[in-house]
Protein backbone atom coordinates (compact mmCIF):
# COMPACT_ATOMS: atom_id res chain seq x y z
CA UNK A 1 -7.03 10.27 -29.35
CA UNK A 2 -7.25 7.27 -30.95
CA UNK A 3 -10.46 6.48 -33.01
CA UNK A 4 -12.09 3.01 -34.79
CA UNK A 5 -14.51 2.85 -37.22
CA UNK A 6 -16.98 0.27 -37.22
CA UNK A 7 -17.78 -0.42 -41.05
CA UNK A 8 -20.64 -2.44 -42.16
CA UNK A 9 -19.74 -4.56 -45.70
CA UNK A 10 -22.67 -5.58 -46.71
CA UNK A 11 -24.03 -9.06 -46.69
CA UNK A 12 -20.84 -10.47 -49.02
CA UNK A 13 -20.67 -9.55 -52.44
CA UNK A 14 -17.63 -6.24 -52.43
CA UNK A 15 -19.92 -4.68 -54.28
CA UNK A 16 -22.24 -3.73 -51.67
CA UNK A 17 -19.61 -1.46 -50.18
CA UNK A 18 -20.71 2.00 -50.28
CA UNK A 19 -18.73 4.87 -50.98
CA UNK A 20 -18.70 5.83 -47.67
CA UNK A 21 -17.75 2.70 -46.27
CA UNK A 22 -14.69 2.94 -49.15
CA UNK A 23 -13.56 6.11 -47.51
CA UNK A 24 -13.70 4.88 -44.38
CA UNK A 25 -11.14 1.78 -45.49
CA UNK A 26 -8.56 4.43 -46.84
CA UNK A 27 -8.91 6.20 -43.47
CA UNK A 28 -7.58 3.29 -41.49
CA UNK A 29 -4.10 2.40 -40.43
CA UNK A 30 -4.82 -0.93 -38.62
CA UNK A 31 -8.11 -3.25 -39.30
CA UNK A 32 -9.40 -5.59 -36.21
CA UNK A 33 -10.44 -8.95 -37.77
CA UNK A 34 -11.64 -11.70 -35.20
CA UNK A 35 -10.73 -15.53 -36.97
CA UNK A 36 -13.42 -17.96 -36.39
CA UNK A 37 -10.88 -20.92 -36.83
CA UNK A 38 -10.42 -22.72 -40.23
CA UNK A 39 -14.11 -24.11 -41.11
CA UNK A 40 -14.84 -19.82 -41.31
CA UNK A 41 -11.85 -18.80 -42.63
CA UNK A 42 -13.44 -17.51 -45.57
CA UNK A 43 -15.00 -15.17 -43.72
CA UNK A 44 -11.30 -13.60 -43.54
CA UNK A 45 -10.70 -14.33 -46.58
CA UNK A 46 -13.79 -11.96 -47.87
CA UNK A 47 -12.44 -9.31 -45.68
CA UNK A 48 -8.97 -9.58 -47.01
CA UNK A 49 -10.11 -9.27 -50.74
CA UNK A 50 -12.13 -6.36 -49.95
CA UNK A 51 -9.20 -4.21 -48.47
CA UNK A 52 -6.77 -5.69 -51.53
CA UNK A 53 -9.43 -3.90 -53.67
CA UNK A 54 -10.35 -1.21 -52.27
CA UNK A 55 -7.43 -0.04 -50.30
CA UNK A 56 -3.80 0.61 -51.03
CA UNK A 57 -1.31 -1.95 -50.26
CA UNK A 58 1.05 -0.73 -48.29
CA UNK A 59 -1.04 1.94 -46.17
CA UNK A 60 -2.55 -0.77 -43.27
CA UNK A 61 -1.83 -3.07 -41.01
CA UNK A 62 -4.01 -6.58 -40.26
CA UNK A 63 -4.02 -7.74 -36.68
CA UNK A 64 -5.95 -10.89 -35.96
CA UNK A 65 -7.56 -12.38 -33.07
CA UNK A 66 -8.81 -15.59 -32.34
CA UNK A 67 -12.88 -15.16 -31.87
CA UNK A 68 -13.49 -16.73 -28.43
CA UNK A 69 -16.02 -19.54 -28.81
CA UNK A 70 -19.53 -19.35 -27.63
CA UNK A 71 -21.53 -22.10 -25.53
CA UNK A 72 -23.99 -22.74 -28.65
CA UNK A 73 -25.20 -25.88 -26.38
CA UNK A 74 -26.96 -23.19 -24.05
CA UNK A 75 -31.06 -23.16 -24.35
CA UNK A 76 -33.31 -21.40 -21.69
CA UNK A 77 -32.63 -19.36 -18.80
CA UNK A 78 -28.77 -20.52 -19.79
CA UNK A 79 -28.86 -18.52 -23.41
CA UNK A 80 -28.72 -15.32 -22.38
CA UNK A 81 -25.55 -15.59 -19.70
CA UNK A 82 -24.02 -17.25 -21.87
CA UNK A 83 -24.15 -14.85 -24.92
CA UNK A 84 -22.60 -12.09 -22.12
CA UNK A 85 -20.30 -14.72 -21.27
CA UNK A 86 -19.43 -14.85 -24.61
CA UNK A 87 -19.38 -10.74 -25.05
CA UNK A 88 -17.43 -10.37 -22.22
CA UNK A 89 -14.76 -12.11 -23.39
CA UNK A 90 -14.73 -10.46 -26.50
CA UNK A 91 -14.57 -7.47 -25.01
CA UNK A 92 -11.09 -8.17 -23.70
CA UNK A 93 -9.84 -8.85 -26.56
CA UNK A 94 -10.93 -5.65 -28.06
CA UNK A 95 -9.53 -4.10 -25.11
CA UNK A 96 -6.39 -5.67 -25.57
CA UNK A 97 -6.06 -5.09 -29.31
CA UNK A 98 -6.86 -1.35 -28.92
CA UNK A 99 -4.73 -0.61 -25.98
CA UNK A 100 -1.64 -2.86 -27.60
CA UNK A 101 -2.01 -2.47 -31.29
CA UNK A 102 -2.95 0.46 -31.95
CA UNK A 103 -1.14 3.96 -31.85
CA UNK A 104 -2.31 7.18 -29.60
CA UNK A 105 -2.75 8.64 -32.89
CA UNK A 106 -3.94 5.77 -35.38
CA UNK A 107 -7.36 4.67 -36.56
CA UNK A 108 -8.57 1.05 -36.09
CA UNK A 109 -11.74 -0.37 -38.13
CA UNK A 110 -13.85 -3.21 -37.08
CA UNK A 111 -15.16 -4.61 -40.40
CA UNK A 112 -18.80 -5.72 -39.33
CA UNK A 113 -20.87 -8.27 -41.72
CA UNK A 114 -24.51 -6.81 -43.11
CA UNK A 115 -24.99 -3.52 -40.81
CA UNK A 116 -23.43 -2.80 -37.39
CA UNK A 117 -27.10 -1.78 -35.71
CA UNK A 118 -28.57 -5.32 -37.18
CA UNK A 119 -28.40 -8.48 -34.82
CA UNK A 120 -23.95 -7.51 -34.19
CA UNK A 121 -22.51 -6.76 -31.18
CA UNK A 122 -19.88 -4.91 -32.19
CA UNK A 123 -21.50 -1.26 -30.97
CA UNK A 124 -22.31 -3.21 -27.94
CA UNK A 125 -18.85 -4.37 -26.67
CA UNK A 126 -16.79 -1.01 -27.32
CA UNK A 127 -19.39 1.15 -25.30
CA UNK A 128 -18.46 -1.86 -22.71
CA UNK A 129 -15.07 -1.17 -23.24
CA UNK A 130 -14.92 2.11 -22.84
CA UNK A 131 -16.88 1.74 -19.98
CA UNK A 132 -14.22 0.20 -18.23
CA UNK A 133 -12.22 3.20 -18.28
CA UNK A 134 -8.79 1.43 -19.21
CA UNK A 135 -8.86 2.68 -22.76
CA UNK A 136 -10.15 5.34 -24.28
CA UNK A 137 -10.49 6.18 -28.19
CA UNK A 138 -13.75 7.78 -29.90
CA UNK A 139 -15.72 5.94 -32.81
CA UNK A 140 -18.17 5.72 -35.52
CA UNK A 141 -20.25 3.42 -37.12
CA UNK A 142 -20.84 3.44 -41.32
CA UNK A 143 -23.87 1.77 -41.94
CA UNK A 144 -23.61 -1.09 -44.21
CA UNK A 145 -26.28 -2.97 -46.60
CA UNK A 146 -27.60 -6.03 -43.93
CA UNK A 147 -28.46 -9.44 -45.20
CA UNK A 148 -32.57 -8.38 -44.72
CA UNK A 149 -32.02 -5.80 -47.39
CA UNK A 150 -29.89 -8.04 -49.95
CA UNK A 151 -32.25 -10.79 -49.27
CA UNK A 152 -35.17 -9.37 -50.49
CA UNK A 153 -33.44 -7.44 -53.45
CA UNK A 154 -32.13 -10.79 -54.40
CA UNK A 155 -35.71 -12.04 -54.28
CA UNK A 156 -36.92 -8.96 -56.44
CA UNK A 157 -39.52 -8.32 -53.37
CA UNK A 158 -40.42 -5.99 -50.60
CA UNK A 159 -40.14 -6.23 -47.05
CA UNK A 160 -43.34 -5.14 -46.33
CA UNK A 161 -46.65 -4.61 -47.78
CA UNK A 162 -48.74 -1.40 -48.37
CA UNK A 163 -49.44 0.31 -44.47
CA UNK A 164 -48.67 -3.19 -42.96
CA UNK A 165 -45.68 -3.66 -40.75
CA UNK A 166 -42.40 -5.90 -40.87
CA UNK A 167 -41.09 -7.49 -37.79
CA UNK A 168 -37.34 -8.64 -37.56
CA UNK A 169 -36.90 -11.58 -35.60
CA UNK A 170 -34.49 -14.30 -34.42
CA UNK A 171 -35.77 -18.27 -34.92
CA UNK A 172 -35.11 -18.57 -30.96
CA UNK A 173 -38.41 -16.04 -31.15
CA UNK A 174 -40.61 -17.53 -33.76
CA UNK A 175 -40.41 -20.51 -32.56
CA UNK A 176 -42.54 -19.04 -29.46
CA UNK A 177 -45.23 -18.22 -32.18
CA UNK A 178 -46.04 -16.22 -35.39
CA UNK A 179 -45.42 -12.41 -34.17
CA UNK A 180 -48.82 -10.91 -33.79
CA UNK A 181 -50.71 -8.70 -36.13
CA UNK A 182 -47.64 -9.06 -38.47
CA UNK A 183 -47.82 -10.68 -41.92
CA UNK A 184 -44.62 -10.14 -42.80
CA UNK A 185 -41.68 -11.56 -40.74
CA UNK A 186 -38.22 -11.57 -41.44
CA UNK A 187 -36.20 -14.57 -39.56
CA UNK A 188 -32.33 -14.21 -38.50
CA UNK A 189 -30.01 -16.60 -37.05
CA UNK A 190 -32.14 -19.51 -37.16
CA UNK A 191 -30.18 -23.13 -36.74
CA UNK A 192 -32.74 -25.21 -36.46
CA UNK A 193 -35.29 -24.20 -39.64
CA UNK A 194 -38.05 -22.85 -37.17
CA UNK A 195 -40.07 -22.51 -40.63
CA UNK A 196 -41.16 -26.15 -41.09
CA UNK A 197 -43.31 -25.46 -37.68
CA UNK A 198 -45.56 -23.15 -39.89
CA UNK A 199 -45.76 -25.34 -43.21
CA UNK A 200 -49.31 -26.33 -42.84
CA UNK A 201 -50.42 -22.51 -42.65
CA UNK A 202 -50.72 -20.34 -45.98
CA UNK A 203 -47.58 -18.79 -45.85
CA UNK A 204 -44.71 -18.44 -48.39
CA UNK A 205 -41.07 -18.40 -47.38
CA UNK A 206 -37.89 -16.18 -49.30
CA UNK A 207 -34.94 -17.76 -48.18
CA UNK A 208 -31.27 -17.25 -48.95
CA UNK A 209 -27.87 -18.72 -47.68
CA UNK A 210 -24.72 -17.30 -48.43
CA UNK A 211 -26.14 -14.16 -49.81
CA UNK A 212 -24.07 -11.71 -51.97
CA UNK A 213 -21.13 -14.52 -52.48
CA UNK A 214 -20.79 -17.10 -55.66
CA UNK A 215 -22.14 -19.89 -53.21
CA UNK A 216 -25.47 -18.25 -52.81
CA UNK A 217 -28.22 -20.14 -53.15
CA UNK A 218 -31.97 -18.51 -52.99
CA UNK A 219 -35.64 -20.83 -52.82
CA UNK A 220 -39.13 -19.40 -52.38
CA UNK A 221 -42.62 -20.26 -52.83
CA UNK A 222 -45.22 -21.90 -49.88
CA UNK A 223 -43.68 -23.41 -47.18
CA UNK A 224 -45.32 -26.88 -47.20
CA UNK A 225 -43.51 -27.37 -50.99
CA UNK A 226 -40.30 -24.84 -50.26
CA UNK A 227 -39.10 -26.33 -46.78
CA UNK A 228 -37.93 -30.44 -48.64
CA UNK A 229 -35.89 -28.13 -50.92
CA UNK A 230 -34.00 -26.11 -48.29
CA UNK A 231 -33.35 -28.76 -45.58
CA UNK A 232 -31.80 -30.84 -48.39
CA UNK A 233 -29.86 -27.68 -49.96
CA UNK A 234 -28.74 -26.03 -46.31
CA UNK A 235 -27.11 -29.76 -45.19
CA UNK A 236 -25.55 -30.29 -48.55
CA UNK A 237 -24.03 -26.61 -48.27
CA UNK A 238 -23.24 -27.06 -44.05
CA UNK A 239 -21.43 -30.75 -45.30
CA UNK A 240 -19.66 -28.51 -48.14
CA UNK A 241 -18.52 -25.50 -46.29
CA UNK A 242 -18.84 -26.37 -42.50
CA UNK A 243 -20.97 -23.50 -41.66
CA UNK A 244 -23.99 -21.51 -43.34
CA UNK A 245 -25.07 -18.18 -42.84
CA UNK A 246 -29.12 -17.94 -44.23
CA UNK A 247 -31.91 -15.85 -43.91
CA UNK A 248 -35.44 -15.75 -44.87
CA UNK A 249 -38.90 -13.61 -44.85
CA UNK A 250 -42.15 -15.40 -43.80
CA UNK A 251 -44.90 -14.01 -45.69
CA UNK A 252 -48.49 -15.02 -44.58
CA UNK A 253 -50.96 -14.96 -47.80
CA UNK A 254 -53.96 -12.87 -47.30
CA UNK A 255 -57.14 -14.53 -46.44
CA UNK A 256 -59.45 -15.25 -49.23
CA UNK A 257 -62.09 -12.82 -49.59
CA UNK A 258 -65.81 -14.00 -48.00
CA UNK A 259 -68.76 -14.79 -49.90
CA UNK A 260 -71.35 -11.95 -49.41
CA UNK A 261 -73.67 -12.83 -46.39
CA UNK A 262 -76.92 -12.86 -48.79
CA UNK A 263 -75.75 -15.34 -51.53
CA UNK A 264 -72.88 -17.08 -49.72
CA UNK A 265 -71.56 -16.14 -53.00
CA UNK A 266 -68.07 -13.60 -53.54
CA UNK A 267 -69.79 -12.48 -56.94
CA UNK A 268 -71.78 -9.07 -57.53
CA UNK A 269 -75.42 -9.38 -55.78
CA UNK A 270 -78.31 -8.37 -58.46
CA UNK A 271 -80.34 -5.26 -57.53
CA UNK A 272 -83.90 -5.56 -56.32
């Protein structure tokens, strides 16, 4: 039977492959990449200098596909059919590529950005595949270091603090509201800078664009003084590159501690 892996390769930088993602590279005859057209074609470039290091030349194949596009114009009830629009039509062309590309007994790889469970629909679109009954192959999934993780190593921080909880969300979300009962909020594919909504509230911001590459670039401190900074610094980089990838964590400061009730004072109160 044929089999894929689906590989997560960290947020950029080869050296957050893991040795078990590096195994899984030598155990592949034919890699899947999906071109996002020539303002991302670094992207395949990345994935190309990974397997030239890693892998031995000579013992793979590439096969490319062009990634179908999505409606990004979509807002509202719209968004969501039109993100399975969009799936749907990737899934055909995994369908295809499997079916036509690769052997009854060869192994395919998907090489998935950050880690496959994290905001990618890789997982998603081959159990839809398989689903449809026309192909059949089995498949695992090597989990990979996600953009959340190098962010915050990057930023010498945690995500969380002591018994409080994290919450990973998408700008579409937080722009419906700070998350409740969370103080700690990690932000993914976010196009519009949601953050600025929340600049006048006493919280801090750790951002990061192009994390784990040599164009990274990395800003933190309150939002009200952080947010000039990265608007100017994420157009300058779009302008440059033609696309940007960037993440951040929303940290809300703790309230200052109240004055006790007797003194209106937050100093020691003198025994009787």
């Amino acid at each position: 039977m044929r089999k894929i892996h689906v590989i997560g390769i960290g947020a950029g930088d080869p050296d957050q492959l893991t040795l078990q993602a590096v195994r899984a590279l030598r155990d592949t005859d034919v890699f899947f990449i999906l071109d996002k057209g020539e303002v991302k074609s670094d992207l395949v470039r990345l994935r190309r200098d990974m397997l030239r290091t890693h892998v031995p030349e000579g013992t793979y194949r590439l096969v490319e596909a062009r990634d179908p596009d999505r409606d990004r114009s979509a807002g509202g009830a719209a968004y969501s059919p039109a993100v399975e629009d969009w799936r749907t039509a990737r899934a055909d062309i995994y369908e295809r590529l499997i079916a036509e590309e690769l052997g009854g007994d060869e192994t395919g790889a998907f090489l998935v950005w950050g880690d496959p469970s994290l905001y990618d629909s890789t997982l998603g679109i081959l159990a839809e595949v398989l689903e449809r009954g026309t192909v059949s192959f089995d498949y695992d999934v090597v989990p990979g270091i996600s953009s959340v993780s190098a962010l915050v190593a990057r930023h010498r921080t945690g995500l969380n603090r002591v018994a409080r909880p994290v919450q990973i969300t998408t700008g579409r979300r937080l722009a419906e509201g700070f998350p409740d009962a969370v103080d700690d909020v990690v932000v993914m594919l976010d196009a519009h800078q949601t953050f600025r909504r929340y600049a006048d509230q006493d919280v801090d911001i750790y951002w990061g664009a192009y994390i784990g590459t040599p164009d990274e670039i990395l800003v933190s401190g309150p939002i009200a003084e952080a947010a000039p900074r990265i608007e100017r610094l994420r157009a300058e980089a779009r302008e440059r590159k033609g696309w940007i990838m960037d993440t951040y964590l929303l940290r809300r400061r703790p309230a200052e501690p109240k004055g006790d009730q007797r003194t209106g004072s937050g100093g020691p109160v003198p025994e009787a």
